[in-house]
PDB file of N, CA and C in Angstrom:
ATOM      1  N   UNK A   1      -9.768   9.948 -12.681  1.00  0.00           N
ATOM      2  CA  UNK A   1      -9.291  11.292 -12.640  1.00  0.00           C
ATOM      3  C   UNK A   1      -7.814  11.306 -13.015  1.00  0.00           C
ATOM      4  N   UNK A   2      -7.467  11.887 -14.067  1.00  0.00           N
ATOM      5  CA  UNK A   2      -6.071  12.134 -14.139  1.00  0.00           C
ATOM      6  C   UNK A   2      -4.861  12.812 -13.756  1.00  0.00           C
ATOM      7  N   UNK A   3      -4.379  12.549 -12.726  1.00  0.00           N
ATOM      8  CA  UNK A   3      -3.095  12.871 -12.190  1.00  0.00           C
ATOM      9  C   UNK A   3      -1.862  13.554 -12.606  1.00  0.00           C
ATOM     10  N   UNK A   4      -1.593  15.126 -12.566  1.00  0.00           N
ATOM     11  CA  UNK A   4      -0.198  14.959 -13.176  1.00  0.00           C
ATOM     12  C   UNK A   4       0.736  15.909 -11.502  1.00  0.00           C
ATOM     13  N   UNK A   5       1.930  15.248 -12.590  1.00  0.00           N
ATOM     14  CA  UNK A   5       3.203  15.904 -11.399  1.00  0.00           C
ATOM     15  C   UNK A   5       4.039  16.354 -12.177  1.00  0.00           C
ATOM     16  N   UNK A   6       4.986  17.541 -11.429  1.00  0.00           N
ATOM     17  CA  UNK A   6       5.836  18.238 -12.114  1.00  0.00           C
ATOM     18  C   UNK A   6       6.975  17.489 -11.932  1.00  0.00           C
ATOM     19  N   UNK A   7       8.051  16.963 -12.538  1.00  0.00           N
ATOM     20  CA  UNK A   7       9.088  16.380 -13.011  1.00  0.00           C
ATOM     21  C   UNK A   7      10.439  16.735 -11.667  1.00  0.00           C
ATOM     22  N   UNK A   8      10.787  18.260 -11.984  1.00  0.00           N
ATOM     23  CA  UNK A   8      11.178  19.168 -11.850  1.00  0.00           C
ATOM     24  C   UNK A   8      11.253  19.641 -10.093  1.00  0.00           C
ATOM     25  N   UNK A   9       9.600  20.102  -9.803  1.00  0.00           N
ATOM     26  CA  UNK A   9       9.331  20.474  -8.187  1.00  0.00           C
ATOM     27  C   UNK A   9       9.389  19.289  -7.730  1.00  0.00           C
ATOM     28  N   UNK A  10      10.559  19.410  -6.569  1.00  0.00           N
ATOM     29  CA  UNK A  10      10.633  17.905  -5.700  1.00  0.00           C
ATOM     30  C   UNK A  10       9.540  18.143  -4.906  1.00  0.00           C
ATOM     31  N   UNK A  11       8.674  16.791  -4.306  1.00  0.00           N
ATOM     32  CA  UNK A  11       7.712  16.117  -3.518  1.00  0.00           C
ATOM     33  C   UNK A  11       6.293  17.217  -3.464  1.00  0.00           C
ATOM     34  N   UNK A  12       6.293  18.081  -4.898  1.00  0.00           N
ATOM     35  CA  UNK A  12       5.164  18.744  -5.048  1.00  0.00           C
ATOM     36  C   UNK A  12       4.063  17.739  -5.077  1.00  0.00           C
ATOM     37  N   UNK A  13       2.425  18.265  -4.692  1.00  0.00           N
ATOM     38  CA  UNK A  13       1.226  17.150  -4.580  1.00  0.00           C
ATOM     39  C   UNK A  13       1.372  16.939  -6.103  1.00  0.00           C
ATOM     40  N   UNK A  14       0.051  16.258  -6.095  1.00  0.00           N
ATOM     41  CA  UNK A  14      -0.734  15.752  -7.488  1.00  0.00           C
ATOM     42  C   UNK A  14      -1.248  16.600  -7.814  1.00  0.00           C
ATOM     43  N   UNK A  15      -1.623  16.972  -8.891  1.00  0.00           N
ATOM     44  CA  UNK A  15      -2.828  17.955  -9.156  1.00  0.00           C
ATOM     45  C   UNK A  15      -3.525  17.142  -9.883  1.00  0.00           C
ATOM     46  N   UNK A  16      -4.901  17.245 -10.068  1.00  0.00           N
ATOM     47  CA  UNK A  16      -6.010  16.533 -10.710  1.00  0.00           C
ATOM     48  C   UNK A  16      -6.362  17.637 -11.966  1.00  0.00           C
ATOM     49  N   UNK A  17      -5.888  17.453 -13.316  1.00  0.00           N
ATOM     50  CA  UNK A  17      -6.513  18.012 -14.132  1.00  0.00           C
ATOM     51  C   UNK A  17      -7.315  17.672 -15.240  1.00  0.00           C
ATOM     52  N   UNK A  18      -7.883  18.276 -16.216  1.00  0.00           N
ATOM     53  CA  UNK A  18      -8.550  17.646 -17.148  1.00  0.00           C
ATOM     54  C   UNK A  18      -8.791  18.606 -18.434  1.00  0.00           C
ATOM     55  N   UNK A  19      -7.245  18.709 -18.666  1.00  0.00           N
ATOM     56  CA  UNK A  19      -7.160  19.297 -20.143  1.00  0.00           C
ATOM     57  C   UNK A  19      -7.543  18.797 -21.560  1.00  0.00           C
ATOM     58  N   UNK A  20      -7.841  19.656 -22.616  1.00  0.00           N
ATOM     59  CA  UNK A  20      -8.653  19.475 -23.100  1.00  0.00           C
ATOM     60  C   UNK A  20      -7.862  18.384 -24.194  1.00  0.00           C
ATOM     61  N   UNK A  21      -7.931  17.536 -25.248  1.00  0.00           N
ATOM     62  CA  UNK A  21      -7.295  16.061 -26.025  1.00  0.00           C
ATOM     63  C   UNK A  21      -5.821  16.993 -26.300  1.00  0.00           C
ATOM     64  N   UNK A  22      -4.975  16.444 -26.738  1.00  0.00           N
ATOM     65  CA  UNK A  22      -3.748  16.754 -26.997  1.00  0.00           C
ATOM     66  C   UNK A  22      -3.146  17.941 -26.286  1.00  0.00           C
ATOM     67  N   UNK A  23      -3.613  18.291 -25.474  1.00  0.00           N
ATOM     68  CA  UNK A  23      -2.598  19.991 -24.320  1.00  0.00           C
ATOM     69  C   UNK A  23      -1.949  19.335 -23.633  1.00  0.00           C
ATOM     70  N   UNK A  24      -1.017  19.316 -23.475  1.00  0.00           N
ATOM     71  CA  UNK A  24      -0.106  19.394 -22.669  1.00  0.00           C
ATOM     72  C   UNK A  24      -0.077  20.266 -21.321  1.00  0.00           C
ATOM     73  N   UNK A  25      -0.504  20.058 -19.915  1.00  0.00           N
ATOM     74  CA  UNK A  25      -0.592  20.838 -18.996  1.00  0.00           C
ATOM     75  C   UNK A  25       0.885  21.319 -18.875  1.00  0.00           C
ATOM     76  N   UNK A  26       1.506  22.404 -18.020  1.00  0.00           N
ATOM     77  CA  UNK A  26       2.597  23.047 -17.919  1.00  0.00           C
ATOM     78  C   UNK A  26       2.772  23.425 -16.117  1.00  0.00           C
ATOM     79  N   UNK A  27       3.761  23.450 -15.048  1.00  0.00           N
ATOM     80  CA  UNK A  27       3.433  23.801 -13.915  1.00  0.00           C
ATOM     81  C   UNK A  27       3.733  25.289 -14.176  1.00  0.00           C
ATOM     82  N   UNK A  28       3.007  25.749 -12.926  1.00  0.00           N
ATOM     83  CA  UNK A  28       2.794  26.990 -12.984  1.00  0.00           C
ATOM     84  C   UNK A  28       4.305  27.916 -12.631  1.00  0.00           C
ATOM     85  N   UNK A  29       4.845  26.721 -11.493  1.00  0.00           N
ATOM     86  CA  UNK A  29       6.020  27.630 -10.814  1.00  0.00           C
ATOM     87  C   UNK A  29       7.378  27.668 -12.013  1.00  0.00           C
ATOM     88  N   UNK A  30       7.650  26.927 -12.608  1.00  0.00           N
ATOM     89  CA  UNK A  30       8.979  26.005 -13.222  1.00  0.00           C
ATOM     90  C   UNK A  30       8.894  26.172 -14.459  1.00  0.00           C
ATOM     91  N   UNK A  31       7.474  26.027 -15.327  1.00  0.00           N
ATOM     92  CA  UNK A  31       7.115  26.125 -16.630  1.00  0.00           C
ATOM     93  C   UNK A  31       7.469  24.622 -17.181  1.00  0.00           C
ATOM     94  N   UNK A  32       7.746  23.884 -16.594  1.00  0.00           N
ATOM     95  CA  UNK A  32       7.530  22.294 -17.402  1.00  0.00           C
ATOM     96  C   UNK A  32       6.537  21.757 -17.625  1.00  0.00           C
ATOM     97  N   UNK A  33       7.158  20.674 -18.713  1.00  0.00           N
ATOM     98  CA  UNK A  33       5.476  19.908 -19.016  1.00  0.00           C
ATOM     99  C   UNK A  33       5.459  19.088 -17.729  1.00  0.00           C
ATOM    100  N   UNK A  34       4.260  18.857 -17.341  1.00  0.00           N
ATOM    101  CA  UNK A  34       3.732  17.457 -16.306  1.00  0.00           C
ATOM    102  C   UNK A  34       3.286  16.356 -16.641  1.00  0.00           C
ATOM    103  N   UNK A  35       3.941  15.359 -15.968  1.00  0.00           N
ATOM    104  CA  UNK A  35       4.092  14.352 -16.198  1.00  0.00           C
ATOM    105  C   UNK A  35       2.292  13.309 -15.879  1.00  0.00           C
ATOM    106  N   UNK A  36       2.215  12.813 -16.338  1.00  0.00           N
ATOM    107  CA  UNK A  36       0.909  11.999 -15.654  1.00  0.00           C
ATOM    108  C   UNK A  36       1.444  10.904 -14.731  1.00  0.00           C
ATOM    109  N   UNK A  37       0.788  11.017 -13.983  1.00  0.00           N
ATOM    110  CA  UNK A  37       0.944   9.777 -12.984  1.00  0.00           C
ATOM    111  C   UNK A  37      -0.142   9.070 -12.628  1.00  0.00           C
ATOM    112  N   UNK A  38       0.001   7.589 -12.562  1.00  0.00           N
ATOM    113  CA  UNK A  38      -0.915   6.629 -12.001  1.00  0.00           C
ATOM    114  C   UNK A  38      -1.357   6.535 -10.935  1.00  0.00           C
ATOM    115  N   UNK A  39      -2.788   6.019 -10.714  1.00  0.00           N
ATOM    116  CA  UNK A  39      -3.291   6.387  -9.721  1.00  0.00           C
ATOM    117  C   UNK A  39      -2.724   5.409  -8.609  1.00  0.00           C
ATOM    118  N   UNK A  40      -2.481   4.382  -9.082  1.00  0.00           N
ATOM    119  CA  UNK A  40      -1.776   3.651  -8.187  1.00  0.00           C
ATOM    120  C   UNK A  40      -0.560   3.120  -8.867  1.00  0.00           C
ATOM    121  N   UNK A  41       0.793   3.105  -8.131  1.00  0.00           N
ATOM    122  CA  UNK A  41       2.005   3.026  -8.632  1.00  0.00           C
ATOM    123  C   UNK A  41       2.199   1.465  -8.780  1.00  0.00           C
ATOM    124  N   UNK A  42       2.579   0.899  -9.701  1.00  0.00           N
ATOM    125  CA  UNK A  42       2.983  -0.665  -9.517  1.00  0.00           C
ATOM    126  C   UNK A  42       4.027  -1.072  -8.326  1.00  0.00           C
ATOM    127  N   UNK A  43       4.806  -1.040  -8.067  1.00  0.00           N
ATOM    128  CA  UNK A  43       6.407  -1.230  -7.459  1.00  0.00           C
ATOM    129  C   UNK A  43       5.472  -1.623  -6.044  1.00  0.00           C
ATOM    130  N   UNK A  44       4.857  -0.107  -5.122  1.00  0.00           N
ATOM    131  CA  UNK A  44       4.152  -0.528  -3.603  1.00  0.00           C
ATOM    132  C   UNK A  44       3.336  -1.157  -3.801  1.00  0.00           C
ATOM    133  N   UNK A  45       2.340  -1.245  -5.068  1.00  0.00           N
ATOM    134  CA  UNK A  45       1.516  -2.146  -4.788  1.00  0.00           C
ATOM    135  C   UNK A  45       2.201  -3.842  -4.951  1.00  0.00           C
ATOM    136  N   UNK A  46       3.240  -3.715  -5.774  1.00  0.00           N
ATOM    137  CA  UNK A  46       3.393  -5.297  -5.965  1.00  0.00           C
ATOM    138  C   UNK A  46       4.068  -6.050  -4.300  1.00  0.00           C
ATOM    139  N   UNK A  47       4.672  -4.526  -3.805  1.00  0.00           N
ATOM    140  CA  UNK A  47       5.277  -5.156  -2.288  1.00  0.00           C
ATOM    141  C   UNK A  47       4.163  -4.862  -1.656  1.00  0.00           C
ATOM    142  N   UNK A  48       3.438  -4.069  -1.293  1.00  0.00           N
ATOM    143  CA  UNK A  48       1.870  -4.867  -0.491  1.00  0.00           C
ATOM    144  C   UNK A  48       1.076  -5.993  -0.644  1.00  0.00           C
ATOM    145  N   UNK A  49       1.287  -6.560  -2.013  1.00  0.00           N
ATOM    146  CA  UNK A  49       0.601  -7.830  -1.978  1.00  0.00           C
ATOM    147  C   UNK A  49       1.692  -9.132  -1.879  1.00  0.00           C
ATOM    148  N   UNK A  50       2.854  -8.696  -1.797  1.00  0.00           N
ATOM    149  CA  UNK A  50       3.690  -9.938  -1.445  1.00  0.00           C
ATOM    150  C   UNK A  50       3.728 -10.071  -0.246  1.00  0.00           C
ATOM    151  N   UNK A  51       3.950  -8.981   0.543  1.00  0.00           N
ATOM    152  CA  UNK A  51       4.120  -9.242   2.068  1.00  0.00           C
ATOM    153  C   UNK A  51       2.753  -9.201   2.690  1.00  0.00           C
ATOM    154  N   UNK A  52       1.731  -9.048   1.792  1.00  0.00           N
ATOM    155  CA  UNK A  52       0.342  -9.390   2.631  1.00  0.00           C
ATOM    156  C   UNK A  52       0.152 -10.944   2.418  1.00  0.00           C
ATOM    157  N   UNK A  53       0.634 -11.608   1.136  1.00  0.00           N
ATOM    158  CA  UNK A  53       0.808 -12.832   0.779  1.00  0.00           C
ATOM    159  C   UNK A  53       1.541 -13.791   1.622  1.00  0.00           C
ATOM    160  N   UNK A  54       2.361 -13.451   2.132  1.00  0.00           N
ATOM    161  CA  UNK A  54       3.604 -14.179   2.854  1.00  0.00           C
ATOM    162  C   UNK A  54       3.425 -13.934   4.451  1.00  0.00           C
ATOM    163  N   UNK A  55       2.504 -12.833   5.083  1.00  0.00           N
ATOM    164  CA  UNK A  55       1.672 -12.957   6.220  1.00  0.00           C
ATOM    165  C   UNK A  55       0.807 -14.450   6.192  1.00  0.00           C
ATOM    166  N   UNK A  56       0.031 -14.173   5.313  1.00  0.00           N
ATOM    167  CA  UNK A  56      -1.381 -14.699   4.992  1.00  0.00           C
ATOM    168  C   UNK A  56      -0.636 -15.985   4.875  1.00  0.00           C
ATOM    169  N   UNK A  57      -0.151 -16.490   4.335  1.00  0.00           N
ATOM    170  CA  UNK A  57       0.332 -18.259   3.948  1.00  0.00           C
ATOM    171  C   UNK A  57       1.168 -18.884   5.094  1.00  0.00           C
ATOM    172  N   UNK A  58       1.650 -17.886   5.966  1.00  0.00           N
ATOM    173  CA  UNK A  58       2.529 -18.112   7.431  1.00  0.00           C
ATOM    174  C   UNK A  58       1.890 -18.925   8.357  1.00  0.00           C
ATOM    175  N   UNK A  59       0.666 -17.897   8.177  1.00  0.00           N
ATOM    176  CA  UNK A  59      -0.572 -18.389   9.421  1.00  0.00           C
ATOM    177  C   UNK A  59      -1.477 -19.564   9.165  1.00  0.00           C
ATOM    178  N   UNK A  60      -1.311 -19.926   7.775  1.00  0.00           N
ATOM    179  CA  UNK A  60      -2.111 -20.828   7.538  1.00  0.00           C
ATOM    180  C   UNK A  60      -1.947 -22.563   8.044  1.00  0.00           C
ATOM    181  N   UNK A  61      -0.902 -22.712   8.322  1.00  0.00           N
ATOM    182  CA  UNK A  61      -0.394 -23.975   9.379  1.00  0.00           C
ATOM    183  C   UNK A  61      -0.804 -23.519  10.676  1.00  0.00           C
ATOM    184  N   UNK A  62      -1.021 -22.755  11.317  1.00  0.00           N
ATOM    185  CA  UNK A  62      -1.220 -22.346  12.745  1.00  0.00           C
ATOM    186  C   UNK A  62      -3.176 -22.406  12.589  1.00  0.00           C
ATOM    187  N   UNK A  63      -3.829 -22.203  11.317  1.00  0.00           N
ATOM    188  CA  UNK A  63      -5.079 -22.772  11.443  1.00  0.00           C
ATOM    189  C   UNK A  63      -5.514 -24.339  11.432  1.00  0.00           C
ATOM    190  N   UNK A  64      -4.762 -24.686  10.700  1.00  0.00           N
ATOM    191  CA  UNK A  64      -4.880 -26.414  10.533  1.00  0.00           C
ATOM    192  C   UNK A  64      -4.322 -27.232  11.554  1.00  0.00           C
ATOM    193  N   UNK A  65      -3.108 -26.772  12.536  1.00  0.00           N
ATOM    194  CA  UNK A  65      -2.593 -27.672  13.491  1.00  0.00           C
ATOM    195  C   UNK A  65      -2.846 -26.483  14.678  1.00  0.00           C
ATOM    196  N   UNK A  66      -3.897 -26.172  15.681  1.00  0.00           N
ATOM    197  CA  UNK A  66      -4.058 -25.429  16.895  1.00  0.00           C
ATOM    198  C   UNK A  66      -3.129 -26.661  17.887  1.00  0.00           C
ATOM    199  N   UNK A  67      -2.581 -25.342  18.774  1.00  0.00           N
ATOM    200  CA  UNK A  67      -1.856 -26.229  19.894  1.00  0.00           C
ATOM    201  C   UNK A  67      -2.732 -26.463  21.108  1.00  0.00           C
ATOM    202  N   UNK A  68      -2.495 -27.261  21.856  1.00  0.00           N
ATOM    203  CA  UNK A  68      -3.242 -27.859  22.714  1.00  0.00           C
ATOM    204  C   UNK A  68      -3.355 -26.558  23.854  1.00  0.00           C
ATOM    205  N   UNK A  69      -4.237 -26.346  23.871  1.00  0.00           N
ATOM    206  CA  UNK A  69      -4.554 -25.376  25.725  1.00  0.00           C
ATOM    207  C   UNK A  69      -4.093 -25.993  26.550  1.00  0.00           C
ATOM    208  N   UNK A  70      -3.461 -25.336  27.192  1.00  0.00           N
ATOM    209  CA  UNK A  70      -2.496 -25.014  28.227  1.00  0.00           C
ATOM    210  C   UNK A  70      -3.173 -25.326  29.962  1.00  0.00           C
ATOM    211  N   UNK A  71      -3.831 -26.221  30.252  1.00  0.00           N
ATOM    212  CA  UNK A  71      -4.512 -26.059  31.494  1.00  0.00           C
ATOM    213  C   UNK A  71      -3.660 -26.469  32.982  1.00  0.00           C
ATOM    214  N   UNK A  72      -3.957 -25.486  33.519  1.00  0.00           N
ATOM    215  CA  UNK A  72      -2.793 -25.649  34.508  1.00  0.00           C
ATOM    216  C   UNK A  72      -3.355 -26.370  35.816  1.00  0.00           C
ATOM    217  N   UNK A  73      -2.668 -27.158  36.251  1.00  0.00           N
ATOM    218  CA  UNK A  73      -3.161 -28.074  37.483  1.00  0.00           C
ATOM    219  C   UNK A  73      -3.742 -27.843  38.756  1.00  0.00           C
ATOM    220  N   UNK A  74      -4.493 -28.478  38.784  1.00  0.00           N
ATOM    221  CA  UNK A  74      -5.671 -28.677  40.102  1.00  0.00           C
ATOM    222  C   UNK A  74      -4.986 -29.166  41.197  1.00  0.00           C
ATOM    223  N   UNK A  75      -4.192 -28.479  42.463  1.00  0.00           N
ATOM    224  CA  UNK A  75      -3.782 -29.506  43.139  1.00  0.00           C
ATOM    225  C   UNK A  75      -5.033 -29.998  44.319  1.00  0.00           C
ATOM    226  N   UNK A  76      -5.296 -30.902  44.884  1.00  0.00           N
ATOM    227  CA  UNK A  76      -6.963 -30.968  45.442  1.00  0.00           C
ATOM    228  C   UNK A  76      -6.159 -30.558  47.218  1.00  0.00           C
ATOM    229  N   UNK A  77      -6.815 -29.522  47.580  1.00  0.00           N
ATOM    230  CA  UNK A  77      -6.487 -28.830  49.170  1.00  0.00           C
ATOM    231  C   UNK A  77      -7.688 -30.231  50.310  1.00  0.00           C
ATOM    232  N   UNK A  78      -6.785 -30.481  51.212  1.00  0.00           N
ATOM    233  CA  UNK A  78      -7.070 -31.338  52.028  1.00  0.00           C
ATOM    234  C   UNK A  78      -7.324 -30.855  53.375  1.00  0.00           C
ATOM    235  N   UNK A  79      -7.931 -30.483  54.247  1.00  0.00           N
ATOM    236  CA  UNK A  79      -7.995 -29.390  55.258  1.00  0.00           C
ATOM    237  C   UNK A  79      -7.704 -30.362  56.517  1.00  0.00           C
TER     238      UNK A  79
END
């Protein structure tokens, strides 16, 4: 689905249109052309997969070396 945004109106939505080969959509309020936008932006996605990357590779020594359980002492009661 193709995405456009007005340039112009700050933090206006997306609108989803589907004009017909070469039109140029226009916003309604401002009269500019609109811009197309991607459905997904490069920039957040490239920092969601680095810092999901750099989670993910952190933990991966904490699967291969588990620390020893912790069992806490029995003292034996003598009556």
């Amino acid at each position: 689905m193709p995405r456009y945004r007005c340039p112009s109106c700050c933090c206006g939505a997306a609108l989803v249109l589907h004009p017909p080969k070469g039109a140029t959509p226009i916003c309604s309020r401002c009269r500019t052309p609109l811009e197309r936008q991607p459905l997904v932006r490069p920039l957040p996605l490239l920092i969601l997969l680095s810092v999901g990357s750099v989670l993910v590779l952190s933990s991966v020594p904490m699967l291969f070396n588990p620390s020893a359980p912790v069992q806490p002492e029995h003292k034996d009661r003598s009556a």
